[in-house]
N, C-alpha and C. Protein backbone atom coordinates (compact mmCIF):
# COMPACT_ATOMS: atom_id res chain seq x y z
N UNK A 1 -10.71 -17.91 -61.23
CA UNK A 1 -11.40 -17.53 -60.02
C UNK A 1 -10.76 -18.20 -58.80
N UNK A 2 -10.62 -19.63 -59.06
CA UNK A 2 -9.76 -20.16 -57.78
C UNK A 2 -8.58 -19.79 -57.81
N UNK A 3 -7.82 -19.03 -58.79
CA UNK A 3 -5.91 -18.72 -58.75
C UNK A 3 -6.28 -17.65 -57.54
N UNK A 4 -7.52 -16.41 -57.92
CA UNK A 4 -7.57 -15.42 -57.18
C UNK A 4 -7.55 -15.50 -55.70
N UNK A 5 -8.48 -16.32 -55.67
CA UNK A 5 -9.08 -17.06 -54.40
C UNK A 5 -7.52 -17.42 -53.32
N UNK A 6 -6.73 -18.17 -54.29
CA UNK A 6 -5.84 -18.68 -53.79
C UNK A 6 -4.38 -17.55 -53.70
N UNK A 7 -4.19 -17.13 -54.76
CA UNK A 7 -3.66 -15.72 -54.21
C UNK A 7 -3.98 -14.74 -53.42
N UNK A 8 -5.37 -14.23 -53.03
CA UNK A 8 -6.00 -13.87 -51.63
C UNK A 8 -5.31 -14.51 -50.71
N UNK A 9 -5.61 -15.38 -50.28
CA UNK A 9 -5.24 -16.19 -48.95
C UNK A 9 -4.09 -16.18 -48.83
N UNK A 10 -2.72 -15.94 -49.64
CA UNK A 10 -1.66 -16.61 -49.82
C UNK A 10 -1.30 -15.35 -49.24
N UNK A 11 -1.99 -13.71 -49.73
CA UNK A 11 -1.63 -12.58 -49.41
C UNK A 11 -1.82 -11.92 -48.01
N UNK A 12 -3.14 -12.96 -47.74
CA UNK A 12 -3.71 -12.95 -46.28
C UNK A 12 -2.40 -12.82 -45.23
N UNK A 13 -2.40 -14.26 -45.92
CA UNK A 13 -1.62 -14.96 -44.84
C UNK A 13 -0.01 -14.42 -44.77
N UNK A 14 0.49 -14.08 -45.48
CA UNK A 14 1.75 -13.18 -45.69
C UNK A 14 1.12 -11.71 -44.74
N UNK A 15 -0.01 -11.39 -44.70
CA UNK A 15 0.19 -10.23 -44.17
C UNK A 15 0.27 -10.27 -42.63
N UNK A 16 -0.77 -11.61 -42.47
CA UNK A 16 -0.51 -11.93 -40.92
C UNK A 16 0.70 -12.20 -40.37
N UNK A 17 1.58 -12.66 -41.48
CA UNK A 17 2.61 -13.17 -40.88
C UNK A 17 3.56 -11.53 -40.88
N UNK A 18 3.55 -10.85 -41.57
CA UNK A 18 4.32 -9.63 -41.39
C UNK A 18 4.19 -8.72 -40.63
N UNK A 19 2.37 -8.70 -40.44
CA UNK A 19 1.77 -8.15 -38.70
C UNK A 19 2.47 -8.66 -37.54
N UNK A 20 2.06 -10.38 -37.23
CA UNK A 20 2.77 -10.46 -36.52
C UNK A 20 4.40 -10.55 -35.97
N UNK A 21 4.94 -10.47 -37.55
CA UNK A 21 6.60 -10.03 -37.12
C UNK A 21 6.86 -8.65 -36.60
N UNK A 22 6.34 -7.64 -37.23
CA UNK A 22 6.20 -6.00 -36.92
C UNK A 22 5.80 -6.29 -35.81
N UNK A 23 4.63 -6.84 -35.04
CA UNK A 23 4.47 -6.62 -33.88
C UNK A 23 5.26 -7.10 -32.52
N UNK A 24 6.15 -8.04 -33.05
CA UNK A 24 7.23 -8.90 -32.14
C UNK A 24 8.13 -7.80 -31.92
N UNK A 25 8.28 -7.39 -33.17
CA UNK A 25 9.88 -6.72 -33.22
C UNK A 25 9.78 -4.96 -32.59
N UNK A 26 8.20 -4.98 -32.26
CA UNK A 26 8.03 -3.26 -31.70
C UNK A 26 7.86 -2.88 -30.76
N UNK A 27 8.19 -3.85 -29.99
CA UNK A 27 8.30 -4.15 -28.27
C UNK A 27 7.04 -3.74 -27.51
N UNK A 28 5.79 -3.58 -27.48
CA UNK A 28 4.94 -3.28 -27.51
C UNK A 28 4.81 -4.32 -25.94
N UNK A 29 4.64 -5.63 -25.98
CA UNK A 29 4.74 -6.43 -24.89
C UNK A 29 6.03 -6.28 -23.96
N UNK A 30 7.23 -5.71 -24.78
CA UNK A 30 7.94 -5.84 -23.43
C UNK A 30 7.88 -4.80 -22.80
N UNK A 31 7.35 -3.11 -23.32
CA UNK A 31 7.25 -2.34 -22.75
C UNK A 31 6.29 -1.89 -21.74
N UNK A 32 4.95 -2.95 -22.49
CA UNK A 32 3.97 -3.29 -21.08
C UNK A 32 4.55 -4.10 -20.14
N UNK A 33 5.50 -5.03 -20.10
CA UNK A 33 5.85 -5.81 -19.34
C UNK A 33 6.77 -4.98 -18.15
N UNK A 34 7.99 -4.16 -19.18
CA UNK A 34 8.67 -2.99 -17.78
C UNK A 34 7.85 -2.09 -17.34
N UNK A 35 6.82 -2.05 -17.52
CA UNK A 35 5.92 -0.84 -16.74
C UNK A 35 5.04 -1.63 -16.02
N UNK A 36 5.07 -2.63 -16.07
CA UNK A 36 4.32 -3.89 -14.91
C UNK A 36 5.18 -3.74 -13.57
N UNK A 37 6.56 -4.43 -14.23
CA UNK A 37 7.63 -4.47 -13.23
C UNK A 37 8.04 -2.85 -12.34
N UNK A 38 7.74 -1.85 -13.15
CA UNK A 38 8.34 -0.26 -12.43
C UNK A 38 6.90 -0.10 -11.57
N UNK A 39 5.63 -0.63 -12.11
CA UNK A 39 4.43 -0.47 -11.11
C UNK A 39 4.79 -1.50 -9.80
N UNK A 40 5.13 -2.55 -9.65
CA UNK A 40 4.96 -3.24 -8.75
C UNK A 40 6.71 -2.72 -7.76
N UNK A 41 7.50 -2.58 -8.27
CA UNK A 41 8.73 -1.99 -7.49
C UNK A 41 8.12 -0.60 -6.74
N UNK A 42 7.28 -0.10 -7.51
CA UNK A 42 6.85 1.33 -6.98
C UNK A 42 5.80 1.11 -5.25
N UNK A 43 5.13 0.02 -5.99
CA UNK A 43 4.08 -0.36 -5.01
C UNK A 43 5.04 -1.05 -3.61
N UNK A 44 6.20 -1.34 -3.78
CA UNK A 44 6.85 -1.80 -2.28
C UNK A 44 7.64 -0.81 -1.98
N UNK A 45 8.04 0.65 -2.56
CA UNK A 45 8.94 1.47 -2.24
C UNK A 45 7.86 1.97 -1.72
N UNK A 46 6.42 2.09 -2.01
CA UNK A 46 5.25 2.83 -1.26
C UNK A 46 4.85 2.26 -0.12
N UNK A 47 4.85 0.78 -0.23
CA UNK A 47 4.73 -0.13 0.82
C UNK A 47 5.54 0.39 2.14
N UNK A 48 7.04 0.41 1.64
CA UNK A 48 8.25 0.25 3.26
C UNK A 48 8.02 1.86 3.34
N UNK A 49 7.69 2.64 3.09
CA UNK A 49 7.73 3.87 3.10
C UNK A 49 6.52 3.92 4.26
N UNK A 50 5.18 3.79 4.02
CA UNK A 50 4.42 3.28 4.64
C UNK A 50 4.56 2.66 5.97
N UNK A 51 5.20 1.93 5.93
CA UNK A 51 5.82 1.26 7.49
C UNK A 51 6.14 2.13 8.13
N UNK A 52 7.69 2.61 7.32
CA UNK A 52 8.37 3.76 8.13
C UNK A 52 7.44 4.64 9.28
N UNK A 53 6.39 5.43 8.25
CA UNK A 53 5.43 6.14 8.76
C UNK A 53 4.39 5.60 10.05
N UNK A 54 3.87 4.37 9.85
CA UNK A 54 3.37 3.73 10.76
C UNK A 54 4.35 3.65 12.18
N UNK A 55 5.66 3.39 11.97
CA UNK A 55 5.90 3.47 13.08
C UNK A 55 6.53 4.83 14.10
N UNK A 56 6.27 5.99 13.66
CA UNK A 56 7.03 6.99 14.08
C UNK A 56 5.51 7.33 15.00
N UNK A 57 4.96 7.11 14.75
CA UNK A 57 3.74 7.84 16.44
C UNK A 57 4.17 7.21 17.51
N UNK A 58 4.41 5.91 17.38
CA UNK A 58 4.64 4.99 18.64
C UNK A 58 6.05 4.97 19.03
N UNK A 59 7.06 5.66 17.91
CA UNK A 59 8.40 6.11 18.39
C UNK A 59 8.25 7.55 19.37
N UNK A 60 7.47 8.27 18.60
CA UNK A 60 7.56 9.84 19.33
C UNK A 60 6.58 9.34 20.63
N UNK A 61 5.72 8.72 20.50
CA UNK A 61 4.94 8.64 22.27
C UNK A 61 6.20 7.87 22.99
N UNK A 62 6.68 7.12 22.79
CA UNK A 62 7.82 6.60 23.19
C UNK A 62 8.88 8.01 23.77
N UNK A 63 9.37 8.55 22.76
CA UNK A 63 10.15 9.49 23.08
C UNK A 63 9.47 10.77 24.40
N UNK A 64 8.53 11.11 24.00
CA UNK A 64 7.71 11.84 25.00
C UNK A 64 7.35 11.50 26.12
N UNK A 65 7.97 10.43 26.44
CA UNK A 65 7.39 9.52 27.92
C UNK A 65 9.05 10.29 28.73
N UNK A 66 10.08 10.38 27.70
CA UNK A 66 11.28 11.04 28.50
C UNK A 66 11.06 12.32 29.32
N UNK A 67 11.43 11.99 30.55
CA UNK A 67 11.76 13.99 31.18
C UNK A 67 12.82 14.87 30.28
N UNK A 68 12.23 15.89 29.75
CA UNK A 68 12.59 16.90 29.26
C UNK A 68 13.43 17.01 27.83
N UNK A 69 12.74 15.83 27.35
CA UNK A 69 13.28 15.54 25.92
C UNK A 69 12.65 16.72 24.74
N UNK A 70 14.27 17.15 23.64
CA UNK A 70 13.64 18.43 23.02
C UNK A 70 12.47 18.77 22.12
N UNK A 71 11.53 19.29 22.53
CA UNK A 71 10.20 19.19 21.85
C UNK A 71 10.69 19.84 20.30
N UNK A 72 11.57 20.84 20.32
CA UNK A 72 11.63 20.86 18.97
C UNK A 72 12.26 19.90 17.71
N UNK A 73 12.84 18.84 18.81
CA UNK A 73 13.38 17.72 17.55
C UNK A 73 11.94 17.10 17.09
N UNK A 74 11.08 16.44 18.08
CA UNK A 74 9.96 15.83 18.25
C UNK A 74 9.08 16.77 17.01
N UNK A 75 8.97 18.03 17.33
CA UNK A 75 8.07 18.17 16.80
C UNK A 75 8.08 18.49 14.77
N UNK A 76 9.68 18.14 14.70
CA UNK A 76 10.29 18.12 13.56
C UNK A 76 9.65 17.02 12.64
N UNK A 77 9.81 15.79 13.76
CA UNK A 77 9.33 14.51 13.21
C UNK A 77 7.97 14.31 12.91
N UNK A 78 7.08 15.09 13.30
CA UNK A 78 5.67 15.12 13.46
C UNK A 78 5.62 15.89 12.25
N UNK A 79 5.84 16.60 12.18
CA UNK A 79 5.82 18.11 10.51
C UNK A 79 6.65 17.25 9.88
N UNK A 80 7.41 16.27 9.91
CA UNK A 80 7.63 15.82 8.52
C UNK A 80 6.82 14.44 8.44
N UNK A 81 6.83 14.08 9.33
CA UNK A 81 5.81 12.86 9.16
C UNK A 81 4.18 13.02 8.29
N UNK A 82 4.22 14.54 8.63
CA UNK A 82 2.60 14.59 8.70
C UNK A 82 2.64 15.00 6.60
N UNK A 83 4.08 16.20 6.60
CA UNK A 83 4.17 16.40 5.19
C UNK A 83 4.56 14.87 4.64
N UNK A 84 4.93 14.04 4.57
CA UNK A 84 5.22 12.60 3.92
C UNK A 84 4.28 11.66 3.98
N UNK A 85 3.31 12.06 4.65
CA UNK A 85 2.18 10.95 4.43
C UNK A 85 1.18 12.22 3.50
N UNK A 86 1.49 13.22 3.39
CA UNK A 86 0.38 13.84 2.64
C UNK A 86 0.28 13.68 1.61
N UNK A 87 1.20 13.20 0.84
CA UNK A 87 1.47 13.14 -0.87
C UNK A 87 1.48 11.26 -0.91
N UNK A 88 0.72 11.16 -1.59
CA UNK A 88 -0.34 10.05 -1.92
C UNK A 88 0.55 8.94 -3.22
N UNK A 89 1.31 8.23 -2.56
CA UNK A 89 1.87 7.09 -3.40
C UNK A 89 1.92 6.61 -4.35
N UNK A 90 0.80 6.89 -4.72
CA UNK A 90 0.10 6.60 -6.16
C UNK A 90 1.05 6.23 -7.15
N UNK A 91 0.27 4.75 -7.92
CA UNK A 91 1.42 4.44 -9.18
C UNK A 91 1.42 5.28 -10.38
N UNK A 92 0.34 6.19 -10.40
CA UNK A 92 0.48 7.62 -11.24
C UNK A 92 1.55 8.86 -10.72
N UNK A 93 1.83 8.46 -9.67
CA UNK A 93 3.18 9.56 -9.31
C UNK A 93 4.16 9.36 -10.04
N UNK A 94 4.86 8.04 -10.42
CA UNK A 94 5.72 7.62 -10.92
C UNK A 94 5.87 8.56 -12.52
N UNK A 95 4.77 9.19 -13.16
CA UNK A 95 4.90 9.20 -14.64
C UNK A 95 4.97 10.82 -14.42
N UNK A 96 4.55 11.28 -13.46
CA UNK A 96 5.11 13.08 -13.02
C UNK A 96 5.98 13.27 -12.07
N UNK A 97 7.08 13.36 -13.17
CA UNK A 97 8.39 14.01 -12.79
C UNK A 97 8.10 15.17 -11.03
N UNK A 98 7.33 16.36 -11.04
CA UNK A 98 7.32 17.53 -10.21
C UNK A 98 6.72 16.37 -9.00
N UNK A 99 5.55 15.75 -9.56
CA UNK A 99 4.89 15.01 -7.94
C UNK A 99 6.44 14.16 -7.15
N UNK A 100 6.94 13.30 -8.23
CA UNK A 100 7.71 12.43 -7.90
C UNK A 100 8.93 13.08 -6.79
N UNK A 101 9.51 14.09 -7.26
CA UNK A 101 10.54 15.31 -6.41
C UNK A 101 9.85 15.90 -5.66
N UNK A 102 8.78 15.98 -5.35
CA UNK A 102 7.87 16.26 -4.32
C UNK A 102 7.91 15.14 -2.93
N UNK A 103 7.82 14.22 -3.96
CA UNK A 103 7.42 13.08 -2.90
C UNK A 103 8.55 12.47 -2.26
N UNK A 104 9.72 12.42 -3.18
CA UNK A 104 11.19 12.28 -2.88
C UNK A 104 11.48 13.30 -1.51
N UNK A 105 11.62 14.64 -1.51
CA UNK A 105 11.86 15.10 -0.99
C UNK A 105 11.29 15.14 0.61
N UNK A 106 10.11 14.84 0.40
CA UNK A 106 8.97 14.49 1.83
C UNK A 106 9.72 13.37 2.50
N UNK A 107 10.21 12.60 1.20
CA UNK A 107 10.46 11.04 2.88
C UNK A 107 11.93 12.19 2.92
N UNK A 108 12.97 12.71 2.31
CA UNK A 108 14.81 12.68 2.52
C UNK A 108 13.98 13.58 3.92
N UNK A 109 12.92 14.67 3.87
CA UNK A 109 12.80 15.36 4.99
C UNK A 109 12.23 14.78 6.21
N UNK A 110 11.74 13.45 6.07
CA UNK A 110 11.25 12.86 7.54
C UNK A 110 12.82 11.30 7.73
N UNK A 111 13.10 11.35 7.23
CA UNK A 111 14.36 10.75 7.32
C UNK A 111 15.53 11.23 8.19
N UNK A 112 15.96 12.69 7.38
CA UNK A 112 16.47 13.07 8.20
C UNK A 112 16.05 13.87 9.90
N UNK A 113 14.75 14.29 9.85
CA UNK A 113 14.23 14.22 11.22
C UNK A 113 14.19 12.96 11.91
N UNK A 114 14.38 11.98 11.52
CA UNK A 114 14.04 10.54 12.36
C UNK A 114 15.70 10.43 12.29
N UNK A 115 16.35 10.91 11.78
CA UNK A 115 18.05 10.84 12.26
C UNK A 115 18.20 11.83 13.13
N UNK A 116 18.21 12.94 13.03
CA UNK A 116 18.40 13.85 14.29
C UNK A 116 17.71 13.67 15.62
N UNK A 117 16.54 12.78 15.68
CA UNK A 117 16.01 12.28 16.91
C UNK A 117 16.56 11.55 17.28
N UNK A 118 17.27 10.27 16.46
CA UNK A 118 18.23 9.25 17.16
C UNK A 118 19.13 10.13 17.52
N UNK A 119 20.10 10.38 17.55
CA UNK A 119 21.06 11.54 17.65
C UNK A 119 20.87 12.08 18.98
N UNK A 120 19.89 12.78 19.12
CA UNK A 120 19.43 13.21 20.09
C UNK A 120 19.28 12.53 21.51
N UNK A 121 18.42 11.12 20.96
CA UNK A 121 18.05 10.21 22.10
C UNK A 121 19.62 9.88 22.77
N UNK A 122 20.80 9.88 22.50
CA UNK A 122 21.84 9.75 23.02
C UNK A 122 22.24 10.39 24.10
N UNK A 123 21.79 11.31 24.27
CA UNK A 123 21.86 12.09 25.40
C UNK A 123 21.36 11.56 26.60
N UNK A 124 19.91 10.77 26.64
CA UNK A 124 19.24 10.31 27.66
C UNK A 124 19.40 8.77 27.54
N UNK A 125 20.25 8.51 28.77
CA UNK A 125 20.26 7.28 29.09
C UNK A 125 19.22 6.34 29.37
N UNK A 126 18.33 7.31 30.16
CA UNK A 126 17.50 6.67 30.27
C UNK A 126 16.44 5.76 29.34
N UNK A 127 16.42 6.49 28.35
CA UNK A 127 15.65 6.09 27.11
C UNK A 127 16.55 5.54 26.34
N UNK A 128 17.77 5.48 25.86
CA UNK A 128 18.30 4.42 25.23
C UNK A 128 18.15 2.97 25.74
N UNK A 129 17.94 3.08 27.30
CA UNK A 129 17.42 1.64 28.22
C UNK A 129 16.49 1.21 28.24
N UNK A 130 14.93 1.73 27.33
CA UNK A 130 13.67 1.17 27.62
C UNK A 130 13.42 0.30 26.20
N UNK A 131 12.84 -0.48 26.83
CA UNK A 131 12.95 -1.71 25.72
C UNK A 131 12.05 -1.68 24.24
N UNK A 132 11.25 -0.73 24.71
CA UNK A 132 9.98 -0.54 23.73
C UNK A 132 10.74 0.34 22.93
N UNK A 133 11.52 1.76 23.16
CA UNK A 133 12.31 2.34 22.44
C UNK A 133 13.35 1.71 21.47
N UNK A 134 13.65 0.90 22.05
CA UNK A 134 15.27 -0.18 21.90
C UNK A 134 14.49 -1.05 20.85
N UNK A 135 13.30 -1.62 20.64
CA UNK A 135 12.29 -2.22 19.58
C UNK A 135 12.10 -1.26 18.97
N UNK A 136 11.63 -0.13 19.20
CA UNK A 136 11.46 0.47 17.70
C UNK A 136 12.24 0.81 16.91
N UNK A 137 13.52 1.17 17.80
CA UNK A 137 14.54 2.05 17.22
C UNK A 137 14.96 0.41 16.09
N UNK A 138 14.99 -1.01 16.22
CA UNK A 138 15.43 -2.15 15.76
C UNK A 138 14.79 -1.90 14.36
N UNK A 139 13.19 -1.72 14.60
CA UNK A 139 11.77 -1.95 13.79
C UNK A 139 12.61 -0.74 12.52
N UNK A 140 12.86 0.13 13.02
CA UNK A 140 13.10 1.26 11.67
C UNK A 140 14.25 1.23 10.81
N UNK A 141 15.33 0.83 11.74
CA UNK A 141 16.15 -0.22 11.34
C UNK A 141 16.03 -0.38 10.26
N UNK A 142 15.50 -1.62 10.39
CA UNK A 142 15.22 -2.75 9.26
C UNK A 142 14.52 -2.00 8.06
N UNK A 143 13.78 -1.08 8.65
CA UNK A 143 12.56 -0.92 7.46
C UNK A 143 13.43 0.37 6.80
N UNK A 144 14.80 0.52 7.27
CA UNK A 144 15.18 2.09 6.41
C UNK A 144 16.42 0.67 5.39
N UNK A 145 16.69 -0.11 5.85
CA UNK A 145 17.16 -1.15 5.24
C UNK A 145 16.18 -1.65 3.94
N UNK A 146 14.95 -2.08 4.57
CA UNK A 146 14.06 -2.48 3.36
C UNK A 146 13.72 -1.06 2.59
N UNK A 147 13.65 -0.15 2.70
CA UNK A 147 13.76 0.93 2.16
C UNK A 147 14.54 1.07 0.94
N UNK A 148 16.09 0.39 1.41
CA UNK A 148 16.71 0.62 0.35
C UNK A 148 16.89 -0.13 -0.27
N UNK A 149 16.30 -1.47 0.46
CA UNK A 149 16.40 -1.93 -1.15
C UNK A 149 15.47 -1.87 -2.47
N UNK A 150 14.18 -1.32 -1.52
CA UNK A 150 13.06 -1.23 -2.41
C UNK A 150 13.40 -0.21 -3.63
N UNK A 151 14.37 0.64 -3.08
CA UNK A 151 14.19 1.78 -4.33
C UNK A 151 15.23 1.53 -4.91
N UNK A 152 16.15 0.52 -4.52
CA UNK A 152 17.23 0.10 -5.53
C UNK A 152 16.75 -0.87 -6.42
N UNK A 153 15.38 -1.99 -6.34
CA UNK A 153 14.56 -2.54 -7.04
C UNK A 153 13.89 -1.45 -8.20
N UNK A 154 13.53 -0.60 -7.61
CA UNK A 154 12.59 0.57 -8.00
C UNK A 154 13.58 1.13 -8.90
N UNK A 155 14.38 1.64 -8.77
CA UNK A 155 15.70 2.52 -9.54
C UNK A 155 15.99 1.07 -10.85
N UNK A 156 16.57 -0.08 -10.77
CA UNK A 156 16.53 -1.13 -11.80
C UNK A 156 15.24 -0.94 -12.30
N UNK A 157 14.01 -1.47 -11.97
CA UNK A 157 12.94 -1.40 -12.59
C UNK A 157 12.79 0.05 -13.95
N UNK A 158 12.66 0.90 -13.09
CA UNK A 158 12.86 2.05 -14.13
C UNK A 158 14.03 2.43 -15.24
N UNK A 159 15.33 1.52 -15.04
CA UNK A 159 16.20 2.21 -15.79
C UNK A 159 15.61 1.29 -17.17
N UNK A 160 15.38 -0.38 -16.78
CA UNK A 160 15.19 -1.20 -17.96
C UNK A 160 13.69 -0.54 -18.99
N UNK A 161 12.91 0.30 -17.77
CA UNK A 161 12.18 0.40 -18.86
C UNK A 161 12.16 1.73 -19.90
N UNK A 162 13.15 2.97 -19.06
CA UNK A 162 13.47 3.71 -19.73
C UNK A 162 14.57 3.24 -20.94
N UNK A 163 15.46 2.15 -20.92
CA UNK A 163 15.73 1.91 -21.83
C UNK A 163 15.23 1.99 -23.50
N UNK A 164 13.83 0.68 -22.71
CA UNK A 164 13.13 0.51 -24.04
C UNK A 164 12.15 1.57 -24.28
N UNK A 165 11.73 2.88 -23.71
CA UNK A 165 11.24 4.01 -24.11
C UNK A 165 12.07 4.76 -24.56
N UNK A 166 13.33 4.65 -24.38
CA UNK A 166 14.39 5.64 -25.04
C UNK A 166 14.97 5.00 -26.69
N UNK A 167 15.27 3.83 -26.59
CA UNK A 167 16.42 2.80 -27.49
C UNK A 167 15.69 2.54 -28.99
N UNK A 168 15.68 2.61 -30.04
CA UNK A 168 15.32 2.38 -31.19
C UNK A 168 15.35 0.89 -31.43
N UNK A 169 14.23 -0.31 -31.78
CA UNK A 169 13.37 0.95 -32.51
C UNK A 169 12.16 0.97 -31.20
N UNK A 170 12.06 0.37 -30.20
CA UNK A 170 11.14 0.46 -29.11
C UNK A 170 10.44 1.86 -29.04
N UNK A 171 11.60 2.45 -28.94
CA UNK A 171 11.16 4.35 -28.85
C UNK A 171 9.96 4.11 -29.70
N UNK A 172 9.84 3.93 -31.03
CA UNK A 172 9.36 4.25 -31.90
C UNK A 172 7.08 3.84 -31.87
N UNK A 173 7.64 2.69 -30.78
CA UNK A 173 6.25 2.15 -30.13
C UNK A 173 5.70 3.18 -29.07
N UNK A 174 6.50 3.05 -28.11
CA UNK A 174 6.65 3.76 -27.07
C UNK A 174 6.24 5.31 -26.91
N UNK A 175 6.75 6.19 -27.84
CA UNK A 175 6.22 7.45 -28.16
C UNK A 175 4.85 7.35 -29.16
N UNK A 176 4.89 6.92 -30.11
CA UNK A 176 3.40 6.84 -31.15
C UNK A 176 2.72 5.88 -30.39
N UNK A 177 2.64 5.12 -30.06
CA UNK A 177 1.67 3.84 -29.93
C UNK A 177 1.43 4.14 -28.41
N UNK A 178 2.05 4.28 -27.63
CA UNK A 178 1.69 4.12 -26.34
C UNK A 178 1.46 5.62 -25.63
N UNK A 179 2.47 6.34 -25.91
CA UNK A 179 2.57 7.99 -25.32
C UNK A 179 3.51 7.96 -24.45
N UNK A 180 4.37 7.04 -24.36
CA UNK A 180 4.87 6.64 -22.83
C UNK A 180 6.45 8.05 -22.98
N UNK A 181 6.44 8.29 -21.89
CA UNK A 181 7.66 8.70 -21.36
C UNK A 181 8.56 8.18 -20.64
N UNK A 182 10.03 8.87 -20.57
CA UNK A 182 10.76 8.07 -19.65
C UNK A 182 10.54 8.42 -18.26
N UNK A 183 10.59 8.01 -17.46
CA UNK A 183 10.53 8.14 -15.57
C UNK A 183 11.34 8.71 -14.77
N UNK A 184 10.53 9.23 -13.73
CA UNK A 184 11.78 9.73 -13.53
C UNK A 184 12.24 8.69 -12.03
N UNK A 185 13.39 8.62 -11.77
CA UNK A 185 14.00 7.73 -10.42
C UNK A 185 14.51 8.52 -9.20
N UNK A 186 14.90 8.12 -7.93
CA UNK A 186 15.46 7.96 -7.20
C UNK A 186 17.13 8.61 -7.34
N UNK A 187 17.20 9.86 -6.60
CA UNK A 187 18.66 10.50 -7.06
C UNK A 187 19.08 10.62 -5.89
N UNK A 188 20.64 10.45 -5.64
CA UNK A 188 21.45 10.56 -4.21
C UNK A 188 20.80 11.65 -3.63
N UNK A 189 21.10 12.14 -2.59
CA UNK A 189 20.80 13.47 -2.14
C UNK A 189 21.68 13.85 -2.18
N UNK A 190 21.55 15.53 -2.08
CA UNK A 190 22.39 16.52 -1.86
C UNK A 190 23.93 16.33 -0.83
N UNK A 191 24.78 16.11 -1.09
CA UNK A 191 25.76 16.15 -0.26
C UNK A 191 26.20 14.56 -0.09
N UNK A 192 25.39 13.55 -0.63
CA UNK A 192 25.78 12.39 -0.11
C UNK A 192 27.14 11.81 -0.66
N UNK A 193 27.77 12.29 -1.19
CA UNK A 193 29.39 12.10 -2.12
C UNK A 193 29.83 12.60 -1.29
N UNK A 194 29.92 13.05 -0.36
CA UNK A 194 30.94 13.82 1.12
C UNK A 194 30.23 12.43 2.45
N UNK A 195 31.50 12.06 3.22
CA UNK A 195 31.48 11.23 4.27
C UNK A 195 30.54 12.06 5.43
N UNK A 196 30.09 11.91 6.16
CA UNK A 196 29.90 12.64 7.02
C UNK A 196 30.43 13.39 8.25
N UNK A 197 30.25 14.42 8.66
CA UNK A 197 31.56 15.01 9.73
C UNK A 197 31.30 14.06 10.92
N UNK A 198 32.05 13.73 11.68
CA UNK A 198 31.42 13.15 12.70
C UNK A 198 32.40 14.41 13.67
N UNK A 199 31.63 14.49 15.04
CA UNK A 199 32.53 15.03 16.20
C UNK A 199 31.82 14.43 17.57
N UNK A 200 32.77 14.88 18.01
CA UNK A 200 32.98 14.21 19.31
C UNK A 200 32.89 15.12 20.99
């Protein structure tokens, strides 16, 4: 009765110990851990994105204070501003592919309206000289700078964890155990492998 007793326990304990090796070795923690890290990269690419947006009313009242500045660049920036804040940041965007190219596409389209307005502002001297302009134009600056790096954080974040949703035997957690898919990231745009024309 005590051999049993004692072979029980012995079997116990062998099984705990083989649970917890299976469970080391099935990445289960590190794959919660890269989807920690792709949530919080997501949350500052939503963050500077955010900024961006915050500051384009007080760029365009800025711009609109000019005599006879083109309302149709202006009002470019406003329709894309207004489509890029409509689609909702969310760290559930990240796991749908269609929202995500949705949402991608909203900032490349208020981006490039907030480039063709600089562009534009060149024309008027006058407004390249006012200081509040000359601050914002600094302010976006920076934040199309923090921009990139956020989604170059964001782009790392996601590749390590598509790794371990893709790579054996992680996959093997990852699809049965969790449901997880791979993500989708951050892709050049259209045309960006060509320099740009410049003229004169």
């Amino acid at each position: 009765m005590k051999r049993v007793e004692n072979l029980r326990a012995v079997l116990l304990a062998v099984s705990l110990a083989g649970a917890a090796f299976v469970a080391s070795g099935c990445g289960y923690n590190s794959i919660q851990g890269a989807d920690e890290q792709v949530k919080a990269a997501w949350g500052e690419v939503a963050n500077q994105y955010q900024r961006r947006a915050d500051l384009v009313p007080n760029l365009v009242a800025t711009v609109k204070g000019a005599a006879d500045f083109e309302r149709e660049t202006l009002e470019a920036v406003i329709n894309a501003r207004a489509k890029a804040t409509s689609i909702q940041a969310t760290p559930e965007l990240v796991d749908d592919p269609e929202a995500f190219q949705r949402f991608e596409a909203a900032q490349s389209e208020l981006s490039g309206a907030l480039s063709r307005l600089l562009v534009t502002v060149e024309r008027y001297p006058d407004l390249k000289a006012n200081a509040n302009f000359r601050d914002l134009q600094a302010q976006l600056e920076g934040t199309e700078n923090r921009i990139a790096v956020a989604r170059n954080r964001y782009i790392d974040a996601v590749a390590e964890y598509n790794k371990l949703v893709r790579f054996f035997p992680t996959n093997l957690t990852a699809r049965f155990l969790l449901g997880a898919e791979v993500r989708p990231t951050f892709e050049a745009a259209a045309g960006a492998e060509r320099p740009p024309e410049v003229r004169f």
